[in-house]
Protein backbone atom coordinates (compact mmCIF):
# COMPACT_ATOMS: atom_id res chain seq x y z
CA UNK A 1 27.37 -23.31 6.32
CA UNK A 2 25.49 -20.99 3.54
CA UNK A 3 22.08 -21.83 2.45
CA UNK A 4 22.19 -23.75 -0.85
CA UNK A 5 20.75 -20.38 -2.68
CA UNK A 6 23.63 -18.04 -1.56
CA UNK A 7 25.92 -21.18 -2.94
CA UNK A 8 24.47 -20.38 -6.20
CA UNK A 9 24.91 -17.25 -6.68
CA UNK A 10 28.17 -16.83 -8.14
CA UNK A 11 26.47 -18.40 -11.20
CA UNK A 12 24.35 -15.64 -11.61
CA UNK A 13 26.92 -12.86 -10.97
CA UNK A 14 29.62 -14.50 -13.88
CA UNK A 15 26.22 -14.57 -16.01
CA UNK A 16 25.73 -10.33 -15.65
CA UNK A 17 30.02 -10.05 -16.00
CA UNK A 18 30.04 -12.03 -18.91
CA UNK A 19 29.08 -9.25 -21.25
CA UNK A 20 29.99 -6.14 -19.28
CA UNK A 21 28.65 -3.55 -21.50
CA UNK A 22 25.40 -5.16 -20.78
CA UNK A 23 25.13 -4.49 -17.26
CA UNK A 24 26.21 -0.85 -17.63
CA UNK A 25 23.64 -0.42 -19.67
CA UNK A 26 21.11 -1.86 -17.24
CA UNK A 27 23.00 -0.38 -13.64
CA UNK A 28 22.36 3.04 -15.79
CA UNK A 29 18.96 2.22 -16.57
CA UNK A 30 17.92 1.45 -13.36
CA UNK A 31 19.87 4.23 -12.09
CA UNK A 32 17.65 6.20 -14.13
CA UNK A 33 14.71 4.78 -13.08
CA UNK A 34 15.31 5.28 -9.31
CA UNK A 35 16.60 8.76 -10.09
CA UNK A 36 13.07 9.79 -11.25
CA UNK A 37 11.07 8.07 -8.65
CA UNK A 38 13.31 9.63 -5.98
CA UNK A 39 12.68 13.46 -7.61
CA UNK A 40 9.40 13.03 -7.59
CA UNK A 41 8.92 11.91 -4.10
CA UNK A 42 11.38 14.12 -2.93
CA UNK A 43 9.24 16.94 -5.07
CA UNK A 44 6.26 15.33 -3.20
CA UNK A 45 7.58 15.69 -0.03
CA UNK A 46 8.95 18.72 -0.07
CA UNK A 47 5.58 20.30 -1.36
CA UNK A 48 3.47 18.78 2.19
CA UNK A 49 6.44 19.79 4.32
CA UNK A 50 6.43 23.44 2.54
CA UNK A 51 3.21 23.63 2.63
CA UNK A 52 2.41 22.24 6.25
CA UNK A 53 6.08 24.08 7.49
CA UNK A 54 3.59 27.20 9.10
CA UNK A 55 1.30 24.67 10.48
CA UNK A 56 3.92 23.35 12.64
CA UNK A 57 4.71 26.29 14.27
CA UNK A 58 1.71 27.58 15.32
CA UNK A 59 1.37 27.85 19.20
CA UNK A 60 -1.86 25.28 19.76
CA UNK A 61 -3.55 22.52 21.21
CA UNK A 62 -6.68 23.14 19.04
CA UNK A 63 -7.84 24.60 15.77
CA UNK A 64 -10.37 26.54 14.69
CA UNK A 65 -11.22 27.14 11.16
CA UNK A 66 -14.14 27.55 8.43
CA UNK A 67 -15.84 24.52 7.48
CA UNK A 68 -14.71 25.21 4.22
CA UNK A 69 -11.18 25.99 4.52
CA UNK A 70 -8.87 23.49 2.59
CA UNK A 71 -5.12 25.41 2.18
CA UNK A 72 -3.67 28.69 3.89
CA UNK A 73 -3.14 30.26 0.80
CA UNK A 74 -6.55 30.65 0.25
CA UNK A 75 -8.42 30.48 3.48
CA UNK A 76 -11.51 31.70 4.08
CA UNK A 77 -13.13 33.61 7.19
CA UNK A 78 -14.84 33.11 10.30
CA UNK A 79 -16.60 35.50 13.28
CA UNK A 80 -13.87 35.68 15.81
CA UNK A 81 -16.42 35.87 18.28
CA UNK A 82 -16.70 31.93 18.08
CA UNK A 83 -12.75 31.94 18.93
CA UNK A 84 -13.77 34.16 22.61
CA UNK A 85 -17.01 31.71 23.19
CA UNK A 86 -14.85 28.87 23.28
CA UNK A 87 -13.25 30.87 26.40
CA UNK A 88 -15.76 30.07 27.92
CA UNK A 89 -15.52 26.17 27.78
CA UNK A 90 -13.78 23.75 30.31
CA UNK A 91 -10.05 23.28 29.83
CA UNK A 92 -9.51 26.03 27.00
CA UNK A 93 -6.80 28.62 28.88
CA UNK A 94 -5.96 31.01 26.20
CA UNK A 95 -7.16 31.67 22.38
CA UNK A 96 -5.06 33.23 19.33
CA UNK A 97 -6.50 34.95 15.97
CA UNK A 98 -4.23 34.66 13.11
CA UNK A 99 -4.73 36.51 10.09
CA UNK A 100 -3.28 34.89 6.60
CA UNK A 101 -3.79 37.02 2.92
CA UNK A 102 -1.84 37.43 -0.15
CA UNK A 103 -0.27 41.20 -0.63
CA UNK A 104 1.87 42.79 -3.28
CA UNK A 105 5.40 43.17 -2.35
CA UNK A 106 7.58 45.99 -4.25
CA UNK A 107 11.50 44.83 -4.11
CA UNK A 108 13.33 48.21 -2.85
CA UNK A 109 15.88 47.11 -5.26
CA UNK A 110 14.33 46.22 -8.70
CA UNK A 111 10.98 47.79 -7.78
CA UNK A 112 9.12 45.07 -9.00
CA UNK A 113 6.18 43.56 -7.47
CA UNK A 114 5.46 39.92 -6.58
CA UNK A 115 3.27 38.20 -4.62
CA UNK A 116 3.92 37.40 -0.94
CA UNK A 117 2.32 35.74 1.95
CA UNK A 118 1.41 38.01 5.17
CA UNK A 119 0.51 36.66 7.97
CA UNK A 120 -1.21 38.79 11.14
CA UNK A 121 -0.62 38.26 14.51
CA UNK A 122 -0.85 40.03 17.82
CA UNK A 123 1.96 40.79 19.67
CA UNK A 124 0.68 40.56 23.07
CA UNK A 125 -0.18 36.60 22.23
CA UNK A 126 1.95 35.75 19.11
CA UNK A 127 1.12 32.53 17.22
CA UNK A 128 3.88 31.64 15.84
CA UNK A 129 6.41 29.69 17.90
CA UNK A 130 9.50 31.14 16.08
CA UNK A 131 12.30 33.02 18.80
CA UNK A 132 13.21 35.25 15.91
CA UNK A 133 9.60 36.79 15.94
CA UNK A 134 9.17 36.77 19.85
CA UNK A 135 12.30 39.04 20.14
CA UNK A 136 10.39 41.38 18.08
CA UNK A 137 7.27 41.80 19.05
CA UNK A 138 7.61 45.11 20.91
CA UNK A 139 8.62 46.58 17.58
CA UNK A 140 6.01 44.83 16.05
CA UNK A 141 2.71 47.00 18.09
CA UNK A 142 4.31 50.06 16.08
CA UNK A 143 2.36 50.25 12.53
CA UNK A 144 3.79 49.28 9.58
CA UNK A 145 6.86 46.97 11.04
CA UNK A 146 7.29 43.61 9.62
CA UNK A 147 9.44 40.46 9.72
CA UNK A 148 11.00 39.14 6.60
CA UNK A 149 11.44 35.66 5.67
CA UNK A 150 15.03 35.30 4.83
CA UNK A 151 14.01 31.80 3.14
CA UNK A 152 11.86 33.50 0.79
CA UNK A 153 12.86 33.30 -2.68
CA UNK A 154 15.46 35.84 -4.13
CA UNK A 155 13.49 37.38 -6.53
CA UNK A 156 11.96 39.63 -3.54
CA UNK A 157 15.76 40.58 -3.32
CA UNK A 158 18.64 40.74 -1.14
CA UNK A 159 16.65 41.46 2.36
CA UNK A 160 19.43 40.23 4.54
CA UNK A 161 22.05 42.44 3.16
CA UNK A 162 19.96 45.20 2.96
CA UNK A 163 18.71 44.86 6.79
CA UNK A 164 22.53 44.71 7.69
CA UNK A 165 22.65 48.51 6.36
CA UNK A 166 20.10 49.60 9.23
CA UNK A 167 16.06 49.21 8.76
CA UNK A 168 15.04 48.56 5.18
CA UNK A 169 11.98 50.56 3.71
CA UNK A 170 9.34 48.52 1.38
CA UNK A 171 6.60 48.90 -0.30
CA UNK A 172 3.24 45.85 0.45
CA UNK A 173 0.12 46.74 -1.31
CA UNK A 174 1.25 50.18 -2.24
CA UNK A 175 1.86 50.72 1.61
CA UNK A 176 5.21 51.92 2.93
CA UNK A 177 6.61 49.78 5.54
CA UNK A 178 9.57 49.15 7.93
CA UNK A 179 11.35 46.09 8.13
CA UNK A 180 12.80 45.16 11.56
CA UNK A 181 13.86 41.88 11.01
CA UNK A 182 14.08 38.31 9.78
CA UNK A 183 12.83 35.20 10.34
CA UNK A 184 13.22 31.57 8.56
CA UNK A 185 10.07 29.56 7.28
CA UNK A 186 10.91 28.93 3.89
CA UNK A 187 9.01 29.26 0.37
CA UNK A 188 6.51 26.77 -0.53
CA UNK A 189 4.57 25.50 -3.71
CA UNK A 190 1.50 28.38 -2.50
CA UNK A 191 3.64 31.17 -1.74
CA UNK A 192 7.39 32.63 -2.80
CA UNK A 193 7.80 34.36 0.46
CA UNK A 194 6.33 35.36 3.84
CA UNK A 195 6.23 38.49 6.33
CA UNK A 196 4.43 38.49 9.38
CA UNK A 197 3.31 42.06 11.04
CA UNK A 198 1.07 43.01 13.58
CA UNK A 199 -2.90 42.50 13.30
CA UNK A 200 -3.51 45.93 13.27
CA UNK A 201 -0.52 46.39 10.47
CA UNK A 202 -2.18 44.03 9.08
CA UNK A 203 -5.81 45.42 8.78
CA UNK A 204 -4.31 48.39 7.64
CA UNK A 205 -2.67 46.56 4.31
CA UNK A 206 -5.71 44.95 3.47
CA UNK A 207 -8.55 47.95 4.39
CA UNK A 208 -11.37 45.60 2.87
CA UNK A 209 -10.95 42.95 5.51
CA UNK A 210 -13.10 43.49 9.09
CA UNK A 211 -11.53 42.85 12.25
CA UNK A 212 -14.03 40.72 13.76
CA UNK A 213 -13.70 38.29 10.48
CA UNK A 214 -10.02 35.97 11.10
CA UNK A 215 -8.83 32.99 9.18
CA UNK A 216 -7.70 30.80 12.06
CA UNK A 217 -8.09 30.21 15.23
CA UNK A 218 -5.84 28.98 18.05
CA UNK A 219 -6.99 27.66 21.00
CA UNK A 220 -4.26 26.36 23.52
CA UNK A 221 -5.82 24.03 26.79
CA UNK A 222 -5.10 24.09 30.19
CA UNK A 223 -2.45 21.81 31.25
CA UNK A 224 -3.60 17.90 31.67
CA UNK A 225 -6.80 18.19 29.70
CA UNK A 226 -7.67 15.82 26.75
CA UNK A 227 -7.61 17.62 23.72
CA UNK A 228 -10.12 15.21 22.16
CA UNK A 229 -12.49 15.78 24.87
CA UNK A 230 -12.23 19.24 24.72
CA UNK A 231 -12.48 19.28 20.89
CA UNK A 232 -15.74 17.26 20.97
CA UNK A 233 -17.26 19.40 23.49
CA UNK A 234 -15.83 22.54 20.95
CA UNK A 235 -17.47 21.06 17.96
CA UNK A 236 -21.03 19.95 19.40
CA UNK A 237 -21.33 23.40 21.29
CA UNK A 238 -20.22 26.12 18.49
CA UNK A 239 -22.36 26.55 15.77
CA UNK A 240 -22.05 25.05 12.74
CA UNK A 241 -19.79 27.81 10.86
CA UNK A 242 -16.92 26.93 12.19
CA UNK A 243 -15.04 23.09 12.36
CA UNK A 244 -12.69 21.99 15.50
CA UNK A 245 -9.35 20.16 14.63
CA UNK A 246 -6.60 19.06 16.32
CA UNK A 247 -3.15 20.47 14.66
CA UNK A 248 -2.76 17.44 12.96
CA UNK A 249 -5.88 16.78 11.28
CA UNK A 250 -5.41 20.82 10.25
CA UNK A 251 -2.14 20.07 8.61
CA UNK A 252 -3.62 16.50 6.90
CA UNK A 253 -6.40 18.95 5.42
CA UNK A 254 -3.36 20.92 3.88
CA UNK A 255 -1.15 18.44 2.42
CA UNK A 256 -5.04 16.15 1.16
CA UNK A 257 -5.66 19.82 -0.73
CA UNK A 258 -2.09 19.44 -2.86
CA UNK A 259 -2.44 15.79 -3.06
CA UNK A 260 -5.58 15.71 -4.79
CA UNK A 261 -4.65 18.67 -7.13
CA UNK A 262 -2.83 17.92 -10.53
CA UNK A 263 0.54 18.76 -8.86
CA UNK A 264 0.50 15.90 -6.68
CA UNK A 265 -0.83 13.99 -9.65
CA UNK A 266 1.97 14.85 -11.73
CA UNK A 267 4.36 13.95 -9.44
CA UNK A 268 2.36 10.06 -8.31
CA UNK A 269 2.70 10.03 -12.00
CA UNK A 270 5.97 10.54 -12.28
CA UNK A 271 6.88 8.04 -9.65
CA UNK A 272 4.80 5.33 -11.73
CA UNK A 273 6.48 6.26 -14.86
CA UNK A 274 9.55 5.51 -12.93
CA UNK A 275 8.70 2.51 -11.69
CA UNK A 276 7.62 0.98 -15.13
CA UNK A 277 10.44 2.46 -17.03
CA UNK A 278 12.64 0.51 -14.55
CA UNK A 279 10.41 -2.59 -15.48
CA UNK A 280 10.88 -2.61 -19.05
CA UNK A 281 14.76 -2.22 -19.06
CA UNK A 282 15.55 -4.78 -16.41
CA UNK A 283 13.42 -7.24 -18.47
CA UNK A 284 15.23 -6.30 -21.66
CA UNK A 285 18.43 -7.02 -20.11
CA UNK A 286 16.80 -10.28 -18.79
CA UNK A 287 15.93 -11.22 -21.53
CA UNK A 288 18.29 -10.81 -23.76
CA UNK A 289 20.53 -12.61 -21.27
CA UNK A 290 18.27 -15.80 -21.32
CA UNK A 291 18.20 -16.00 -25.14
CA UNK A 292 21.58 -15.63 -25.29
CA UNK A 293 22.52 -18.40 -23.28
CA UNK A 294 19.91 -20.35 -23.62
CA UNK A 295 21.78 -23.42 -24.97
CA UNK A 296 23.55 -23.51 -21.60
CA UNK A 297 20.73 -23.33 -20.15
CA UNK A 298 19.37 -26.51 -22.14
CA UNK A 299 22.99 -28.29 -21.62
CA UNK A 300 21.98 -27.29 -17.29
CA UNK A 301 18.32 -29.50 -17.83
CA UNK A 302 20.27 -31.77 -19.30
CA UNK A 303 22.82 -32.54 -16.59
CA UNK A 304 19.51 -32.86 -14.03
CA UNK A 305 19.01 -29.14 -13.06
CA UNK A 306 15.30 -28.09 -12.75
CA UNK A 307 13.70 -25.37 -13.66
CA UNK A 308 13.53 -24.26 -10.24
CA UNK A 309 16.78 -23.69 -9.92
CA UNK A 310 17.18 -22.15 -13.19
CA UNK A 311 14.93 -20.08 -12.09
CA UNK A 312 16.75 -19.08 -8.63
CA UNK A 313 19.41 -18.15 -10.76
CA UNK A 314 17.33 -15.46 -13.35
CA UNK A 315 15.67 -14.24 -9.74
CA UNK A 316 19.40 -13.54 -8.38
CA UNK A 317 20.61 -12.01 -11.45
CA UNK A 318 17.45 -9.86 -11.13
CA UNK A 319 18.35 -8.54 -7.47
CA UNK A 320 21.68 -8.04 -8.15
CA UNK A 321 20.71 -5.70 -10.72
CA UNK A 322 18.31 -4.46 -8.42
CA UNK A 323 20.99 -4.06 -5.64
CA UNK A 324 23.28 -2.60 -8.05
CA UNK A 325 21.56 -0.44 -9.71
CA UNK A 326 20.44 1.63 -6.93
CA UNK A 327 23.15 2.93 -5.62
CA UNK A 328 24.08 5.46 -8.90
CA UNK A 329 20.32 6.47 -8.60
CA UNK A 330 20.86 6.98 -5.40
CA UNK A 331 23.88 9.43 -5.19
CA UNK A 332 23.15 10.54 -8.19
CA UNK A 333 19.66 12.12 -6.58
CA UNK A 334 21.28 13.70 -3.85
CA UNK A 335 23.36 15.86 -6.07
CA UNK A 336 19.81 16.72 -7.49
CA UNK A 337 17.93 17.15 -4.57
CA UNK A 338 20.70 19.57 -3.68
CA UNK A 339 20.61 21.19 -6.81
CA UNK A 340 16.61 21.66 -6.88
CA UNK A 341 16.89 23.52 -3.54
CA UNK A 342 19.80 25.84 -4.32
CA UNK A 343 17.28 26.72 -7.35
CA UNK A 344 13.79 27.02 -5.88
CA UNK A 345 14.63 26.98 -1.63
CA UNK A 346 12.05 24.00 -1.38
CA UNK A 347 12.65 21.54 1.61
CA UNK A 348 13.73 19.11 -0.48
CA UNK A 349 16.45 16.43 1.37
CA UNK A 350 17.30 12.47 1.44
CA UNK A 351 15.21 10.90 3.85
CA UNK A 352 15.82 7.80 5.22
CA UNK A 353 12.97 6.11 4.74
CA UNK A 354 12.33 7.19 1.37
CA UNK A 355 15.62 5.63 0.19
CA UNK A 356 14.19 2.64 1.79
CA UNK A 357 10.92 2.74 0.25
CA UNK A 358 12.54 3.43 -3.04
CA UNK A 359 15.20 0.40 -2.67
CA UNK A 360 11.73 -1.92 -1.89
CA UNK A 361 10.50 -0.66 -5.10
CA UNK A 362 13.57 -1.61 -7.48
CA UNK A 363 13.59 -4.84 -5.93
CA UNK A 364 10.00 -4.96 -6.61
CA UNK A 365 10.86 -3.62 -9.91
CA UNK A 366 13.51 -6.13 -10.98
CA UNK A 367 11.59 -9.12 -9.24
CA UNK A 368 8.86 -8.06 -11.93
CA UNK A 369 11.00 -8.12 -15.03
CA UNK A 370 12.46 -11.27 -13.74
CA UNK A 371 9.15 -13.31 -13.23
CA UNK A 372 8.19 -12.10 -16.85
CA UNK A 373 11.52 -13.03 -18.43
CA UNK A 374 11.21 -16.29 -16.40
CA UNK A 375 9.04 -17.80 -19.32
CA UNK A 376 11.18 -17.55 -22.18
CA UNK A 377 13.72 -19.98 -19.59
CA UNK A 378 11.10 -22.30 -19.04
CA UNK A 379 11.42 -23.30 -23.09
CA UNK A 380 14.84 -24.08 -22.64
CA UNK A 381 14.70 -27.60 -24.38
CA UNK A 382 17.55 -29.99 -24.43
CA UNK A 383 16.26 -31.50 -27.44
CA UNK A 384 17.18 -27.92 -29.32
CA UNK A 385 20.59 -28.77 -28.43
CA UNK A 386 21.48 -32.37 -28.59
C-alpha cells in the first residue's frame, strides 16, 4: 500500500496542469537555471582537469619542486643537484628533471606567432608516461626534434595534416626545428598548446636558462617502500629550497592556484547566480499558484485539512518542478558542453556525479522557493470565503 504522501500527490500534479502555460514557463526557467550551474561547473572542471592533465602523466612516486612554485605555467627553479642528493636516500631508485617554459611558436602556415608550452625531457629517462613520446625518443637526442600536441588549439595550424606530408619544419623562439611527431595532452586555461623536445633542445631554445637550474623534479621509489616515509625523510634531510610532495598534493597545489584566482571566482559565481536565479522563478510560480487558488485552499481548511497537509502538497508541487525541470537543463547542457569543446578543445564532458550534485541542488532550489511561498498558504482563511 503507498504511503499516505505519494496518495496525495496527484493533487499537486492537476494543481501545476491546471494552467499549462505556467509550468512551461517555470520547466524553462529552471531549465535555465540548471543550464548555467552545469556550464560553470563543467567550465570549472574542465579548467583543474586541463590544468592538472600533465600532472597525471608524469612518471613518479615523488615530487620535487620550489617552495614557491604554485602552477606549471609559471614555475620557478631549483639546483638539480638536490634532485641527485636524494639518490642517495633509502628507497629512492631513479630521479627525472623536467624542464617547463613558455616559447614563441611561428605557424609554418600563417607565420604567425603564439604562445606555446615546451616542456624538456631526457630521452634516456623520459617523464612523461605517454607511448606516443616513448616511440620517439631516439629521434628526440637529435637537436631541434619535437613532439606536437595534436590537441593543441588550431590556431597553431593544421600540424597533423602537415606531418602526414613527411617532417614539418617550424619556427620556436626564432629557432628552426623538426617536427617528428604527435602526441595528445590537450590545451588548457594556462597554455593553447604543448611540444615536448629533448633537454638539451630545450636549453638550446631558451639560451638564458642554466642546466643545473630545473623546474621539477621526479623521483620514482623502489618497489614496496612507503612513499610517505620516504617523503618525510626527503623533506627533513634537503635543505630548505626545495618542498617534497606526493603527485597528488602537486596536482592539489595546481588546481588551489586557479581556484583562488578570479577565474575560478567567476565561475563559483556563476554557479550561485544559478542557483538563486532558479530560486526566484520557482517561487514566482509558487506563488502565483497559491494566490490563485487560494479560495480552494480556504474551502480544503474548511472541510478539516491542516495546514500540514496543505503544505505537503506546495512541497510536492515544488519537487515536481524540481524533477521536471531538470531534465531540459540537463540535455540541453550536453549539447553545450559539446559545443564549448568543439570551440576551445577544453576537457569539458557530463560527469556523473556532477549531474547528481546539480539535481541535489534544484531540489534544494525548489524546496527553498517552496518553504518561502509556504507563508502566503498559511493565511488561507475560511472566513475570506464563507
Amino acid at each position: 500500500m503507498l504511503p499516505k504522501w505519494l496518495r496525495r500527490t496527484p493533487l499537486a500534479w492537476r494543481q501545476l496542469l491546471k494552467e499549462k502555460t505556467r509550468l512551461l514557463v517555470a520547466l524553462a526557467g529552471i531549465g535555465f537555471a540548471d543550464m548555467l550551474i552545469f556550464v560553470q561547473l563543467g567550465l570549472l572542471d574542465s579548467l583543474f582537469d586541463s590544468a592538472t592533465k600533465s600532472h597525471q602523466n608524469l612518471q613518479a612516486d615523488l615530487v620535487l619542486i620550489n617552495p614557491q612554485f604554485q602552477t606549471l605555467f609559471y614555475v620557478k627553479n631549483f639546483p638539480k643537484e638536490r634532485l641527485l642528493q636524494t639518490l642517495s636516500y633509502d628507497g629512492v631508485a631513479s630521479v627525472r628533471s623536467l624542464y617547463v617554459d613558455t616559447a614563441q611558436w611561428r605557424s609554418p602556415e600563417t607565420l604567425l606567432s603564439r604562445g606555446i608550452l615546451v616542456w624538456g625531457i631526457d630521452p634516456a629517462n623520459p617523464a612523461f608516461d605517454f607511448p606516443e613520446v616513448n616511440s620517439h625518443l631516439d629521434q628526440l637526442k637529435q637537436l631541434n626534434q619535437i613532439l606536437f600536441d595534436r590537441a593543441s588549439r588550431p590556431e597553431y595550424g593544421p600540424i597533423a595534416d602537415l606531418l602526414q606530408q613527411g617532417t614539418l619544419t617550424a619556427q620556436v623562439n626564432d629557432q628552426t626545428v623538426q617536427t617528428i611527431g604527435l602526441f595528445t595532452l590537450g590545451a588548457s586555461f594556462g597554455a593553447d598548446g604543448n611540444i615536448i623536445t629533448s633537454d638539451s633542445t630545450f636549453l638550446k631554445l631558451f639560451p638564458q636558462r642554466q642546466p643545473n637550474q630545473i623546474n621539477v623534479g621526479l623521483i620514482q621509489l623502489q618497489p614496496g617502500v612507503d612513499p610517505q616515509t620516504v617523503q618525510a625523510e626527503l623533506q627533513a634531510g634537503l635543505p630548505n629550497d626545495v618542498n617534497v610532495l606526493t603527485p597528488e598534493e602537486f596536482a592539489q597545489i595546481e588546481i588551489n592556484y586557479w581556484e583562488s584566482g578570479g577565474i575560478g571566482f567567476i565561475f563559483g559565481l556563476g554557479v550561485v547566480v544559478g542557483f538563486i536565479v532558479g530560486i526566484v522563478i520557482v517561487y514566482q510560480i509558487l506563488y502565483s499558484d497559491v494566490s490563485d487558488h487560494l479560495p480552494e485552499y480556504a474551502t480544503l481548511k474548511a472541510m478539516g485539512y491542516s495546514d500540514r497537509y496543505l503544505l505537503t502538497v506546495l512541497m510536492q508541487e515544488a519537487l515536481l518542478l524540481a524533477a521536471l525541470g531538470f531534465i531540459p537543463g540537463f540535455l540541453l547542457s550536453i549539447g553545450l558542453y559539446q559545443i564549448t569543446y568543439m570551440a576551445t578543445l577544453l576537457p569539458i564532458a557530463m560527469k556523473l556525479e556532477r549531474a547528481a550534485f546539480v539535481l541535489l541542488l534544484t531540489i534544494i532550489m525548489c524546496s527553498v522557493s517552496g518553504a518561502i511561498a509556504m507563508r502566503k498558504l498559511q493565511s488561507a482563511d475560511p472566513a475570506d470565503v464563507f
